[in-house]
C-alpha atoms as a PDB file:
ATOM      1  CA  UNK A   1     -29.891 -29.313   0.383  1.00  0.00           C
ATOM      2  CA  UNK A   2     -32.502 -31.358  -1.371  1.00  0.00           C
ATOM      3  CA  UNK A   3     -30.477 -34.448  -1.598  1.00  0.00           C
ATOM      4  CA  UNK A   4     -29.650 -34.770   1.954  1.00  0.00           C
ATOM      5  CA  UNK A   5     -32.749 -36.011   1.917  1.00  0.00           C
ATOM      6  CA  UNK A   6     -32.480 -39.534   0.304  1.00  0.00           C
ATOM      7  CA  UNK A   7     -30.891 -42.295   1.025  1.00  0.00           C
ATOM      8  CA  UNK A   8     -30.681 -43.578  -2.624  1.00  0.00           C
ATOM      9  CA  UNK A   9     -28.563 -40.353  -3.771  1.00  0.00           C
ATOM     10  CA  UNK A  10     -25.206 -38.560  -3.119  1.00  0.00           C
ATOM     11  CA  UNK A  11     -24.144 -35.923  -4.729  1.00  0.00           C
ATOM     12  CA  UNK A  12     -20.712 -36.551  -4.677  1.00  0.00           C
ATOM     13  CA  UNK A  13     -20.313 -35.710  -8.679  1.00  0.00           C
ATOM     14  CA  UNK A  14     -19.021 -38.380 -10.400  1.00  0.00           C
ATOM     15  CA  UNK A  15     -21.435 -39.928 -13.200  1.00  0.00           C
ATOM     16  CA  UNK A  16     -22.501 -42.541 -11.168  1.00  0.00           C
ATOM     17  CA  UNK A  17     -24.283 -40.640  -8.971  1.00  0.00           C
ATOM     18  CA  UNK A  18     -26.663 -39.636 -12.013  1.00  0.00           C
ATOM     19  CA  UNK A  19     -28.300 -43.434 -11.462  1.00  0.00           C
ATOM     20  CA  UNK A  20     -28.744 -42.905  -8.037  1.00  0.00           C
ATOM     21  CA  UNK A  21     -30.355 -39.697  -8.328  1.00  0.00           C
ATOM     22  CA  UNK A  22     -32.558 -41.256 -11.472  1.00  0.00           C
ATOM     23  CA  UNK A  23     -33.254 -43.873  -9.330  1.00  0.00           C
ATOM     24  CA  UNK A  24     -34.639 -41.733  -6.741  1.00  0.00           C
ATOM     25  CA  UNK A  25     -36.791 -39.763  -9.333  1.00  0.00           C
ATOM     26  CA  UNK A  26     -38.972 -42.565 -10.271  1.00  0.00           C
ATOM     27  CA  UNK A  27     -39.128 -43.730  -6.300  1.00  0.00           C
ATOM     28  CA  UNK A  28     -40.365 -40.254  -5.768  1.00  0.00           C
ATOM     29  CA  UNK A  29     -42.786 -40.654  -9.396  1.00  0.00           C
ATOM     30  CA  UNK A  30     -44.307 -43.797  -8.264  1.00  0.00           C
ATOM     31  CA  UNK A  31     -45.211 -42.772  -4.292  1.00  0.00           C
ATOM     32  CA  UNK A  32     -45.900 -39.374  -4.869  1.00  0.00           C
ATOM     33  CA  UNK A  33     -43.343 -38.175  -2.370  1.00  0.00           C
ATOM     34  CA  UNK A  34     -42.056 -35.000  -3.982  1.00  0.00           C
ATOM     35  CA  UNK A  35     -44.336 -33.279  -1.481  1.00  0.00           C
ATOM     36  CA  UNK A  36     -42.523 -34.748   1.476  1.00  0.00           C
ATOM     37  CA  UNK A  37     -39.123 -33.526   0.054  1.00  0.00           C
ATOM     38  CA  UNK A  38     -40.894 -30.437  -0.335  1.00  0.00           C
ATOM     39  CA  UNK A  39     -40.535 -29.652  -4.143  1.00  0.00           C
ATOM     40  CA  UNK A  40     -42.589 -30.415  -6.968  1.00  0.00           C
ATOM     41  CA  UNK A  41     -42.143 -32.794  -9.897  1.00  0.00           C
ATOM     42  CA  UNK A  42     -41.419 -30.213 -11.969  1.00  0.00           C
ATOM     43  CA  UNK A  43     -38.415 -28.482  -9.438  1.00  0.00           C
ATOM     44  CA  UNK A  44     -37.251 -31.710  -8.881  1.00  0.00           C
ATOM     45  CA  UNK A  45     -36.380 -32.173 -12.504  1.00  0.00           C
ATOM     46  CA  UNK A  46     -35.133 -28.238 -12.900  1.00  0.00           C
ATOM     47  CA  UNK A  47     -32.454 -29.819 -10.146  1.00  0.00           C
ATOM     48  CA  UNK A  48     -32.098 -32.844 -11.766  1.00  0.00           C
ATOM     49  CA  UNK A  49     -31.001 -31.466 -14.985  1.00  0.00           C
ATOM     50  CA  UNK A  50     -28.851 -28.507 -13.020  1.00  0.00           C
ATOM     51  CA  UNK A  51     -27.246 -31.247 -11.397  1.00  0.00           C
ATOM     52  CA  UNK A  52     -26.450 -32.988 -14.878  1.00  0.00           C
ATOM     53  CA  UNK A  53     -25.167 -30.192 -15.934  1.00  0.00           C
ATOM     54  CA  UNK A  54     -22.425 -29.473 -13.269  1.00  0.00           C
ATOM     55  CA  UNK A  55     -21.492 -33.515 -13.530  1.00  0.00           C
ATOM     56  CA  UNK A  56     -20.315 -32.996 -16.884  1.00  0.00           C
ATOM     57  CA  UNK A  57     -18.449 -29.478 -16.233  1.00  0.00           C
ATOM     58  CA  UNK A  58     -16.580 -31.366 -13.514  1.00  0.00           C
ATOM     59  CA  UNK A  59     -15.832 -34.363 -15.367  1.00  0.00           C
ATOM     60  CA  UNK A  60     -15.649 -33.210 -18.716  1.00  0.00           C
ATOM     61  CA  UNK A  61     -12.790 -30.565 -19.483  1.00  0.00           C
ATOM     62  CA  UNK A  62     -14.336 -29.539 -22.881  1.00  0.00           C
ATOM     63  CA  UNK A  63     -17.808 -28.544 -21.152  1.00  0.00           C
ATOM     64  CA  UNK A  64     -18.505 -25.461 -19.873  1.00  0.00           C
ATOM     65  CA  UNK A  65     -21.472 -23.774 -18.236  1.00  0.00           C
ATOM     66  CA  UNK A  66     -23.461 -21.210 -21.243  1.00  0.00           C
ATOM     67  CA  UNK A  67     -26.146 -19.122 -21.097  1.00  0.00           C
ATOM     68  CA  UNK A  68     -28.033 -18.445 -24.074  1.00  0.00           C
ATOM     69  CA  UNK A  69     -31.178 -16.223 -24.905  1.00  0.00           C
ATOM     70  CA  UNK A  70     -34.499 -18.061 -24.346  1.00  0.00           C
ATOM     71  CA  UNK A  71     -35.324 -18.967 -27.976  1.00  0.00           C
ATOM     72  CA  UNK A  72     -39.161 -18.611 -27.583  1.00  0.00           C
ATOM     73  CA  UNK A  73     -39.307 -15.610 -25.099  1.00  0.00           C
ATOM     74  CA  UNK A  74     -36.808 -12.861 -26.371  1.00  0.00           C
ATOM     75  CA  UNK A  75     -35.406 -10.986 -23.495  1.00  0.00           C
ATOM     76  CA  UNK A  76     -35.114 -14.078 -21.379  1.00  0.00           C
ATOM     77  CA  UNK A  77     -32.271 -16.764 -20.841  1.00  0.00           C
ATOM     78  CA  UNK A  78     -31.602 -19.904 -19.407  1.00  0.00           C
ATOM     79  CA  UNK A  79     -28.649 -21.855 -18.909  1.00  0.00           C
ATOM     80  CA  UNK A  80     -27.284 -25.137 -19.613  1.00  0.00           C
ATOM     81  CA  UNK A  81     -23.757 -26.713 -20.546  1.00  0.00           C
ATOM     82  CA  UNK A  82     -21.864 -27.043 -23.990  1.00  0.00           C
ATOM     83  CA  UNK A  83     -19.262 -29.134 -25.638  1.00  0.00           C
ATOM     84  CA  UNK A  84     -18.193 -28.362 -28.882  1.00  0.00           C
ATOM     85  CA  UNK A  85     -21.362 -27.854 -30.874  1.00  0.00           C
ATOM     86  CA  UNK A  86     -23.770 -29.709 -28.156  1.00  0.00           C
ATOM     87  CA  UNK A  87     -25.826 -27.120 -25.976  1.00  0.00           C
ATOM     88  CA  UNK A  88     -28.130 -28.782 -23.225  1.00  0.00           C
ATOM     89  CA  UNK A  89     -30.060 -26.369 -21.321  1.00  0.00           C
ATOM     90  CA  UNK A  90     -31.519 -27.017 -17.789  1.00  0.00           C
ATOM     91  CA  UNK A  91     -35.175 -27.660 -19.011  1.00  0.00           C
ATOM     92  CA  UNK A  92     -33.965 -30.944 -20.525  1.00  0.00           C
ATOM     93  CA  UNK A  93     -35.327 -33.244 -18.097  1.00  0.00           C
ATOM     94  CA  UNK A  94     -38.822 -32.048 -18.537  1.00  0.00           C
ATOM     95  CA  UNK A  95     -41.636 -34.605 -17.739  1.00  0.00           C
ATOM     96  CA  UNK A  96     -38.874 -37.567 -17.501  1.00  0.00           C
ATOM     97  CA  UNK A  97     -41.038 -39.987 -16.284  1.00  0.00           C
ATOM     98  CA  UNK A  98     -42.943 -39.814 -19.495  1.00  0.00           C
ATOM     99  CA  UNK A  99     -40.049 -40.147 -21.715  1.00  0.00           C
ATOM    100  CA  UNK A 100     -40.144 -43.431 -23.845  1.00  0.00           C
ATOM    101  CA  UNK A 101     -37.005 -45.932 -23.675  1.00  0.00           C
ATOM    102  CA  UNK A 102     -35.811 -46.166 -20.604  1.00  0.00           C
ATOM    103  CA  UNK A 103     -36.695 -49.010 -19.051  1.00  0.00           C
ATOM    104  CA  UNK A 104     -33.768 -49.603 -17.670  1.00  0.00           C
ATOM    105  CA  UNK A 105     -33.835 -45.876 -16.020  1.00  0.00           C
ATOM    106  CA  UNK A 106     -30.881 -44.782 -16.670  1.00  0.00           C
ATOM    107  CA  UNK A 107     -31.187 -42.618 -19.239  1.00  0.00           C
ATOM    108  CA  UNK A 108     -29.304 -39.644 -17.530  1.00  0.00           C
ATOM    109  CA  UNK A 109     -26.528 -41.487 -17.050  1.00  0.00           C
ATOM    110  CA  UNK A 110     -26.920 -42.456 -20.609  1.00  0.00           C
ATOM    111  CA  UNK A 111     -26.819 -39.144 -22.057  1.00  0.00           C
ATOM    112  CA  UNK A 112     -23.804 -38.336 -20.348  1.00  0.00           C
ATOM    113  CA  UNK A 113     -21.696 -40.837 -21.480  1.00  0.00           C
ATOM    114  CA  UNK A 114     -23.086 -40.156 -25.141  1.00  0.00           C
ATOM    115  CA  UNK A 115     -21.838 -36.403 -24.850  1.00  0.00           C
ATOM    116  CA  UNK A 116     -19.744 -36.302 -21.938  1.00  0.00           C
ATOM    117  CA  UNK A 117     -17.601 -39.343 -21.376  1.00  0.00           C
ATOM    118  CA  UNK A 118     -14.099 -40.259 -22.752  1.00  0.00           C
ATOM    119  CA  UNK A 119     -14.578 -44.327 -22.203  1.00  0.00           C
END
């Protein structure tokens, strides 16, 4: 399992676990260590935003995993989770580091408690 092997992240579920594994992200971003995990930036992310996903089917009884039709590639799907009428699909957390406002990195967590959270 990929996060067995950090010491910043445990994927134990609960919301607060999307810091840690943000924070581990950008640790990995700035030394170039996806390599040593052995995964790319790229698969890191796919897992990053897999992992959001289940986080907010466990904690969230409205959400539910979906699979819909890839809308640029007919004949291919991806999934992602839904609430009411919000759909996030796993590609989400494409080029995060790049992603504008969040200097406080902890924009995942964030975005859960925007569409996921009852507090």
């Amino acid at each position: 399992m990929l996060a067995s092997k950090s010491d910043l992240f445990v994927a134990n579920d609960t919301p607060e676990s999307l810091k840690q594994m943000e924070a581990w992200y950008f640790q990995l971003v700035e030394s170039d260590g996806f390599r040593l995990v052995g995964v790319t930036r790229e698969e890191f992310e796919k897992c990053m935003a897999t992992y959001f996903c289940h986080v907010a089917v466990v904690n969230c009884p409205e959400a539910e995993w979906y699979v819909a039709e890839f809308a640029f590639e007919p004949g291919k799907y991806e999934i992602g989770v839904k609430r009411g009428l919000v759909h996030q699909m796993r590609g989400s957390f494409t080029d995060h580091f790049a992603k504008g406002a969040n200097r406080r990195r902890t924009a995942i967590y964030r975005e859960f408690q925007r569409y996921y959270s009852f507090e």
